[in-house]
Protein backbone atom coordinates (compact mmCIF):
# COMPACT_ATOMS: atom_id res chain seq x y z
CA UNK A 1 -15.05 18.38 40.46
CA UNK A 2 -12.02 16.13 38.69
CA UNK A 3 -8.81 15.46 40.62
CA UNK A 4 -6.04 17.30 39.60
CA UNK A 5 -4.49 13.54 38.82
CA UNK A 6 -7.55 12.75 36.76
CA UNK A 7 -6.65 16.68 34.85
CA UNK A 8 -3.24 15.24 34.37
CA UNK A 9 -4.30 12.83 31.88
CA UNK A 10 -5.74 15.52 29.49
CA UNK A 11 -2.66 17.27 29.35
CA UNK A 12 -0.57 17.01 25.64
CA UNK A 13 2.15 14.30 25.45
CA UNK A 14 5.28 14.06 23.15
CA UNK A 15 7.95 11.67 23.62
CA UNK A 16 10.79 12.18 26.24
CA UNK A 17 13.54 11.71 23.81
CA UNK A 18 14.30 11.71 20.05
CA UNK A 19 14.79 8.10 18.71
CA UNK A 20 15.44 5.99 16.20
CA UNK A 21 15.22 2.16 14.37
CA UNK A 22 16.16 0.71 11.23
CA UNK A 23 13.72 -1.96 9.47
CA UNK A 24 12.21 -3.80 6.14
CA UNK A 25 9.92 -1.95 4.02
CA UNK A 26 6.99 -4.11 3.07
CA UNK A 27 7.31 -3.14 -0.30
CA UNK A 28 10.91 -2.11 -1.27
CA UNK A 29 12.40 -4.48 0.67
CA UNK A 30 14.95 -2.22 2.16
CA UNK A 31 15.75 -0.86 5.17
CA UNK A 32 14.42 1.76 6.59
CA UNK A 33 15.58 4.44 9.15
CA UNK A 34 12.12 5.50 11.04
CA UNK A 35 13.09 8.33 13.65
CA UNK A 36 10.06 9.50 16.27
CA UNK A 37 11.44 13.68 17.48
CA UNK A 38 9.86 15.34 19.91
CA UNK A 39 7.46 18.35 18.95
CA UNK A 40 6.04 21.23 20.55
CA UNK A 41 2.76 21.65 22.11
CA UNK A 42 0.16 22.25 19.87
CA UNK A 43 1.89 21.20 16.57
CA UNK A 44 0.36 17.99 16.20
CA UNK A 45 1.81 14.44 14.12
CA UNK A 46 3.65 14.45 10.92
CA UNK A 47 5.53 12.76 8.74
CA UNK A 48 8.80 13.88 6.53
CA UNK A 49 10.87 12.19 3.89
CA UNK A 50 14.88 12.53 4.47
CA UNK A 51 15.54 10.83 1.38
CA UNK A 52 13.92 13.85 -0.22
CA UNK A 53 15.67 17.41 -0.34
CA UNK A 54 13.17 20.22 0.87
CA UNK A 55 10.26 17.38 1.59
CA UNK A 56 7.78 19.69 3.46
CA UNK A 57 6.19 17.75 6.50
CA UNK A 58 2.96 15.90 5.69
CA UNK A 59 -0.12 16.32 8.52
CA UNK A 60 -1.51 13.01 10.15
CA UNK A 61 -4.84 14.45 9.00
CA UNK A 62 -7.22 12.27 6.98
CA UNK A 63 -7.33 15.29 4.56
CA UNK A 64 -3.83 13.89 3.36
CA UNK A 65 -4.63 10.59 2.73
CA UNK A 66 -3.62 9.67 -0.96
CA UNK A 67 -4.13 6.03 -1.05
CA UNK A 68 -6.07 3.12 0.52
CA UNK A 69 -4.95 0.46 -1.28
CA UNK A 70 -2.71 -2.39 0.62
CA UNK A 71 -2.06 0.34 3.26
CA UNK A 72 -2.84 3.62 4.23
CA UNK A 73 -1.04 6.19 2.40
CA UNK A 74 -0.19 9.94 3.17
CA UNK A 75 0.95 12.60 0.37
CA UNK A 76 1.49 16.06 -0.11
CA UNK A 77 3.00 17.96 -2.92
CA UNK A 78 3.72 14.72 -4.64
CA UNK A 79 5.14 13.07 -2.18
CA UNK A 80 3.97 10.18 -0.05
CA UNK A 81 4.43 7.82 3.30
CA UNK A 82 2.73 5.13 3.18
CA UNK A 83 2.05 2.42 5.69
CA UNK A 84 1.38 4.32 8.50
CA UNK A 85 -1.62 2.55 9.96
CA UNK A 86 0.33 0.85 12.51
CA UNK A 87 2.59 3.71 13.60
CA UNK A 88 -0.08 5.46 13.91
CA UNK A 89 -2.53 3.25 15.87
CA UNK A 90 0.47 3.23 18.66
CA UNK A 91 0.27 6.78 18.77
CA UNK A 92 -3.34 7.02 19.30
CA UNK A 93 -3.20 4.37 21.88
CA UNK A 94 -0.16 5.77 23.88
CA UNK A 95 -2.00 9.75 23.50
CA UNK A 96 0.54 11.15 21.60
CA UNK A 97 -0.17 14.29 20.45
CA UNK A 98 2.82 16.28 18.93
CA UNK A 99 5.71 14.35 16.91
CA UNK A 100 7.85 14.49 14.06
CA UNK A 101 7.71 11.15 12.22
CA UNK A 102 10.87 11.00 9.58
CA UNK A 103 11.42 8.12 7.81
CA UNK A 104 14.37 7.80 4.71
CA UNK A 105 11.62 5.76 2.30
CA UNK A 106 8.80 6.01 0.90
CA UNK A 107 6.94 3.65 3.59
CA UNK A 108 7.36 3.44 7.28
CA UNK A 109 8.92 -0.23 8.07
CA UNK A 110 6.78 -2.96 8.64
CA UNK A 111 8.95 -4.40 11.94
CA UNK A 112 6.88 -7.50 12.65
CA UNK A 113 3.24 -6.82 11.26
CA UNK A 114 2.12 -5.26 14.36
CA UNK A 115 1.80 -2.05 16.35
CA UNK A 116 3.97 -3.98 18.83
CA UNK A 117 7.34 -2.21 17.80
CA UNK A 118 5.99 1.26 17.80
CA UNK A 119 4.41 1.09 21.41
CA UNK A 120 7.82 -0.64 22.82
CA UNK A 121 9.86 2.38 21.00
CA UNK A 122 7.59 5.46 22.62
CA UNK A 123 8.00 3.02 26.06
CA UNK A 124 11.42 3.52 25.43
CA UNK A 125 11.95 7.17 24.58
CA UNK A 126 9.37 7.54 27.63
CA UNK A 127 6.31 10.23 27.26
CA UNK A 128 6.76 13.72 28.37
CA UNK A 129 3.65 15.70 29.67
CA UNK A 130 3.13 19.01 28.39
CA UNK A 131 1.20 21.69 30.04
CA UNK A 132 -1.06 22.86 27.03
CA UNK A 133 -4.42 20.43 27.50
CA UNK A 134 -5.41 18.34 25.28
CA UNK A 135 -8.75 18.37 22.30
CA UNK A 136 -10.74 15.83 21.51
CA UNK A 137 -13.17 14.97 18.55
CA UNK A 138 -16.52 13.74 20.56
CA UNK A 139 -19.49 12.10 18.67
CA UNK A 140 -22.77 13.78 18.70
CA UNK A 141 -24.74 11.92 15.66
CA UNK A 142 -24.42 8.59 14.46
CA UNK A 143 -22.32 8.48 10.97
CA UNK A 144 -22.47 5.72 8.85
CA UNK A 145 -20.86 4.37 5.51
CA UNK A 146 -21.33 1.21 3.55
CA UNK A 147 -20.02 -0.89 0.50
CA UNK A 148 -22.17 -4.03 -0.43
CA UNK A 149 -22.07 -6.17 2.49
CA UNK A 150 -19.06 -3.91 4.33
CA UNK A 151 -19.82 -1.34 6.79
CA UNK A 152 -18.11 1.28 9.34
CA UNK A 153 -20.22 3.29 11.98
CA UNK A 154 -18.85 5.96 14.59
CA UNK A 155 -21.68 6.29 17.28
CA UNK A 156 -22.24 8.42 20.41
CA UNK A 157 -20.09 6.91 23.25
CA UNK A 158 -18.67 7.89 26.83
CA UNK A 159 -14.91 6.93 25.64
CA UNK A 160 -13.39 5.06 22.81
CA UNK A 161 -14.23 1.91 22.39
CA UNK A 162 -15.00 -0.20 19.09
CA UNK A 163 -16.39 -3.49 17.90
CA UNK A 164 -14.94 -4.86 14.66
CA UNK A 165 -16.11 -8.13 12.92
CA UNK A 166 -14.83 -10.12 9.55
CA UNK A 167 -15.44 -13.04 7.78
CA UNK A 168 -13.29 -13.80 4.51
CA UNK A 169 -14.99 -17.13 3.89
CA UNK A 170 -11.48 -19.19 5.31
CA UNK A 171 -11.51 -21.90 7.09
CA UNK A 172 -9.78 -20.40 9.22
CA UNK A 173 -10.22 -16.79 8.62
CA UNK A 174 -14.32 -16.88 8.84
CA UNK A 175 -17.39 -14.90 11.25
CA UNK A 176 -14.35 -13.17 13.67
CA UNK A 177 -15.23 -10.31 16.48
CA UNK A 178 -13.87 -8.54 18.94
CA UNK A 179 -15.16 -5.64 21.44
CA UNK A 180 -12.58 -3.59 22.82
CA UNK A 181 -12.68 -0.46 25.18
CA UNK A 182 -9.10 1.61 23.47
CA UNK A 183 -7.07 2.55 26.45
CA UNK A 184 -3.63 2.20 26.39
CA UNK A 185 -3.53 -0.89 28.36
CA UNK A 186 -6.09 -2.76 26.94
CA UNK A 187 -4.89 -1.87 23.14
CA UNK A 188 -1.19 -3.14 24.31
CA UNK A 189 -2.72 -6.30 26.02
CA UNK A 190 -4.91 -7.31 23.49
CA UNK A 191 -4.40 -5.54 19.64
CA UNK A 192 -1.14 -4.58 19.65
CA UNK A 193 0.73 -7.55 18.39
CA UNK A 194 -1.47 -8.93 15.84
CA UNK A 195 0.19 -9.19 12.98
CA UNK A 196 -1.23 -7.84 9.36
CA UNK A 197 -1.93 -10.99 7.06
CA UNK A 198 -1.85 -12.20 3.43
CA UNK A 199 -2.84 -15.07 1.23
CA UNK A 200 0.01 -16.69 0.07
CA UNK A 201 -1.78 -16.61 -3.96
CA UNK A 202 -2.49 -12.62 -3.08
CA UNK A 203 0.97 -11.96 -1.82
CA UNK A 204 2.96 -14.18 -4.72
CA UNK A 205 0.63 -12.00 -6.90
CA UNK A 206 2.02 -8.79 -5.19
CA UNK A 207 5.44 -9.84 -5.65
CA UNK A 208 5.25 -11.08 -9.26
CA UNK A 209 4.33 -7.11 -9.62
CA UNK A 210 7.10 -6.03 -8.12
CA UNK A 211 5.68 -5.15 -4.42
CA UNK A 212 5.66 -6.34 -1.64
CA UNK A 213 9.61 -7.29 -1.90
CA UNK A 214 9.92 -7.13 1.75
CA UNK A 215 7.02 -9.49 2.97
CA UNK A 216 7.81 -12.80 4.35
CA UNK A 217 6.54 -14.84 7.50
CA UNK A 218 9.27 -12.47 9.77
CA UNK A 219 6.50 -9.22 8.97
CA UNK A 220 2.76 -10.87 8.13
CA UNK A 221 0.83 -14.35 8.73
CA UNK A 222 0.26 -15.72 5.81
CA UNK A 223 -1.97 -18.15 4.97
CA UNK A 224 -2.42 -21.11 2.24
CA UNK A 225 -5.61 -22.62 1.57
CA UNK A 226 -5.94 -24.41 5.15
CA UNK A 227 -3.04 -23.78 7.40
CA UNK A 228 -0.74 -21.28 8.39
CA UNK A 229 2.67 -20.97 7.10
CA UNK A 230 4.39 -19.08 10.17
CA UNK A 231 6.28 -21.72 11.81
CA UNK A 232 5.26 -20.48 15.38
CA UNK A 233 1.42 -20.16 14.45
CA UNK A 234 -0.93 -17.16 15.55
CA UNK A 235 0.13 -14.98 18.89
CA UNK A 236 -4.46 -15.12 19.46
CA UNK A 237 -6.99 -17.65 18.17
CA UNK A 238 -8.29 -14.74 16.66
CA UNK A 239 -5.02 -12.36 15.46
CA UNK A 240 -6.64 -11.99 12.36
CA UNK A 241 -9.92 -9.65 13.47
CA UNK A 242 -7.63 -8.06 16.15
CA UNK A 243 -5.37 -7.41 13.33
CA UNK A 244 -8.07 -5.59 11.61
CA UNK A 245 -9.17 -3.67 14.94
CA UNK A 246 -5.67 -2.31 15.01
CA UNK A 247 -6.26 -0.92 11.50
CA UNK A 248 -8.93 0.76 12.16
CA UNK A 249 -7.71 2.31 15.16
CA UNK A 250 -4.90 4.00 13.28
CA UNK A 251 -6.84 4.88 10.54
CA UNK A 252 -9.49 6.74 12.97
CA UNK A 253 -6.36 8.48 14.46
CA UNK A 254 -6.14 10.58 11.07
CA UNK A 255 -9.35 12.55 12.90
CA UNK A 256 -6.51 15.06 14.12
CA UNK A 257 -7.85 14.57 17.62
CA UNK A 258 -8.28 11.52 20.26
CA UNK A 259 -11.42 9.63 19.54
CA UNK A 260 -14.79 9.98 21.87
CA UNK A 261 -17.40 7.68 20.22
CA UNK A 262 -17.79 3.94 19.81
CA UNK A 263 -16.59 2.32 16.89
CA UNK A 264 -18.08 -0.25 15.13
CA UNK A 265 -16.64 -1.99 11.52
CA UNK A 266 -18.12 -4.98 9.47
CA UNK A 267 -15.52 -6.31 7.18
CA UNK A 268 -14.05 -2.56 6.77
CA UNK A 269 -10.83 -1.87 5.31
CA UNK A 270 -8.50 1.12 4.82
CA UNK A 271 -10.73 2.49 2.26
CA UNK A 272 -14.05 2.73 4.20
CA UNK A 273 -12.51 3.70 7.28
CA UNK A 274 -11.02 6.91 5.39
CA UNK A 275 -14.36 7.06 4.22
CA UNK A 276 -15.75 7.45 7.67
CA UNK A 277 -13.06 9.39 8.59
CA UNK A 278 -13.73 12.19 6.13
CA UNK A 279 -17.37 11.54 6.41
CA UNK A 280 -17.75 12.79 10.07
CA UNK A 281 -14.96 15.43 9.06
CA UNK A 282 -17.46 16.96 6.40
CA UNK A 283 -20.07 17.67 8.77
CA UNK A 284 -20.29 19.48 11.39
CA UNK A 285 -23.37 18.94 13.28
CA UNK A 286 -22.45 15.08 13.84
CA UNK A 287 -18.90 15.67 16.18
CA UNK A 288 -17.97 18.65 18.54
CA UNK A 289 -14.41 20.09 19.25
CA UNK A 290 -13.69 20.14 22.91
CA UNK A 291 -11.09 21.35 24.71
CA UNK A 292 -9.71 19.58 27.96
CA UNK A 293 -10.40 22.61 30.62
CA UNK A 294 -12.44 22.06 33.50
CA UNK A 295 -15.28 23.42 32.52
CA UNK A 296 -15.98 22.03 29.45
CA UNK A 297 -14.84 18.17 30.49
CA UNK A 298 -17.64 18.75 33.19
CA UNK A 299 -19.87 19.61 30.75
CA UNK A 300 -19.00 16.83 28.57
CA UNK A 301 -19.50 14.44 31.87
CA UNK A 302 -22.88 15.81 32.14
CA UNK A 303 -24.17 14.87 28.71
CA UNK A 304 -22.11 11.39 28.12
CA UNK A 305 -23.22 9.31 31.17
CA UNK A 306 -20.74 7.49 33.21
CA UNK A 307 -17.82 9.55 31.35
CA UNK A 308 -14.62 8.28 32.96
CA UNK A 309 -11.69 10.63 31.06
CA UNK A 310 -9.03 8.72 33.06
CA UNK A 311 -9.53 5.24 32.44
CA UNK A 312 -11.02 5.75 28.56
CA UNK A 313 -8.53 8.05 27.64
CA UNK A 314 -5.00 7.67 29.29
């Protein structure tokens, strides 16, 4: 039978507080006023323009995703947010289930490059508990997609967990990996403040095109033909494939639901993660719905062995 503590943990979370930050859109260049409000239980994440009049509220669902290109991108009726990948990696990590996400652009700021700033703003509104429990998206059936040499695979798995591996063919940037078992501490100890990157050719490209207006070495590492060009070098020998873990794990957020399955991505990107995404969405017979009672987290014990909710999940 599971504690009462251990129930605790499958219990819905919004934030304490309403608040609020200003920052540099990646591709504007101009600030941005990102506000996380508390939501009900049950209502799930979205995102709303307030630069718009009557924006309607656009679902954290994969369903919604518009664009994959440079960033993640969510629309509805016409309008779109775009660069939430690392806002919403921090809420998967931190189990948030229910918030309003309104932002005055049409991207969410790009702080430092990292998931760093969204997980110290939720630590500082503080998470409230909500008595409605919790449901999760579990994978039954391996589901796989591919493109050339790329790949991303959700598997079977007794938490969430993933294994993500790159190679760009850099010397410094080349045959990357990192395993990772996604609870909240170990996603704010070791993925949460790699920074996204760029080549400097790429991003002078970008800007000659009139995006990327905001991107500079304060937001990305970015990288000439043998060094880096951030003054204080990486934050991990390896910030680049972590980088790209912490991708994925806000891209997998737009499941609707926390994660039970392993994930596992060779060279993947926005693109094929949405891919997966909708993928595993599209059929049924490779992912279960389950509620967080009793009853059916014991049954979910009993066919994932060594299931341990409180430590994989919290």
């Amino acid at each position: 039978m599971m504690k009462m503590r251990d129930m605790e943990s499958f219990r819905q979370r919004t934030l304490a507080k309403e608040i609020g930050c200003e920052g540099i859109g990646l591709h504007t260049g101009k600030q941005v006023r990102l506000t996380f409000k508390p939501a009900p239980e049950n209502y799930g994440i979205t995102f709303r323009r307030t630069d718009l009049p009557d924006s309607r509220e656009i679902p954290a669902r994969a369903q919604y995703v518009v664009d994959t290109a440079l960033a993640t991108t969510l629309g509805r009726d016409g309008v779109r947010v775009s660069t939430v990948e690392h806002c919403c990696a921090a809420l998967h990590a931190m189990g948030i289930d229910n918030l309003r996400v309104e932002v005055d652009a049409p991207e969410i700021p790009i702080f430092d490059g990292s998931a760093q700033p969204f997980v110290r703003l939720i630590q500082e509104a503080g998470i409230a508990v909500q008595r409605a429990m919790k449901s999760f998206i579990v994978i039954r059936r391996p589901v796989r997609v591919g493109d050339g040499n790329k790949s991303a695979e959700l598997s079977p798995a007794n938490g969430f967990s993933l294994r993500c591996h790159i190679d760009f063919r850099h010397p410094l940037i080349s045959n990357q990996e990192i395993g990772l078992d996604c609870s909240a501490a170990n996603f704010c100890r070791e993925i949460a403040s790699a920074r996204t990157f760029g080549f400097l050719k790429d991003i002078e490209a970008l800007k000659n095109a009139g995006l990327a207006k905001g991107g500079s070495v304060n937001n990305a590492i970015v990288v000439d033909g043998f060094s880096i060009l951030n003054p204080e070098g990486l934050r991990f020998a390896d910030e680049f494939v972590r980088h790209k873990a912490l991708d994925a794990v806000g891209d997998l957020f737009l499941l609707g639901r926390p994660l039970i399955g392993h994930l596992s991505i060779d060279k993947s990107g926005h693109a094929l993660n949405h891919q997966l995404a909708m993928r595993v969405l599209s059929d049924p017979h490779c992912y279960e719905i389950v509620s967080a009672t009793p009853s059916e987290m014991a049954r979910i014990e009993a066919t994932l062995p060594a299931f341990t909710p409180a430590e994989a999940l919290a």
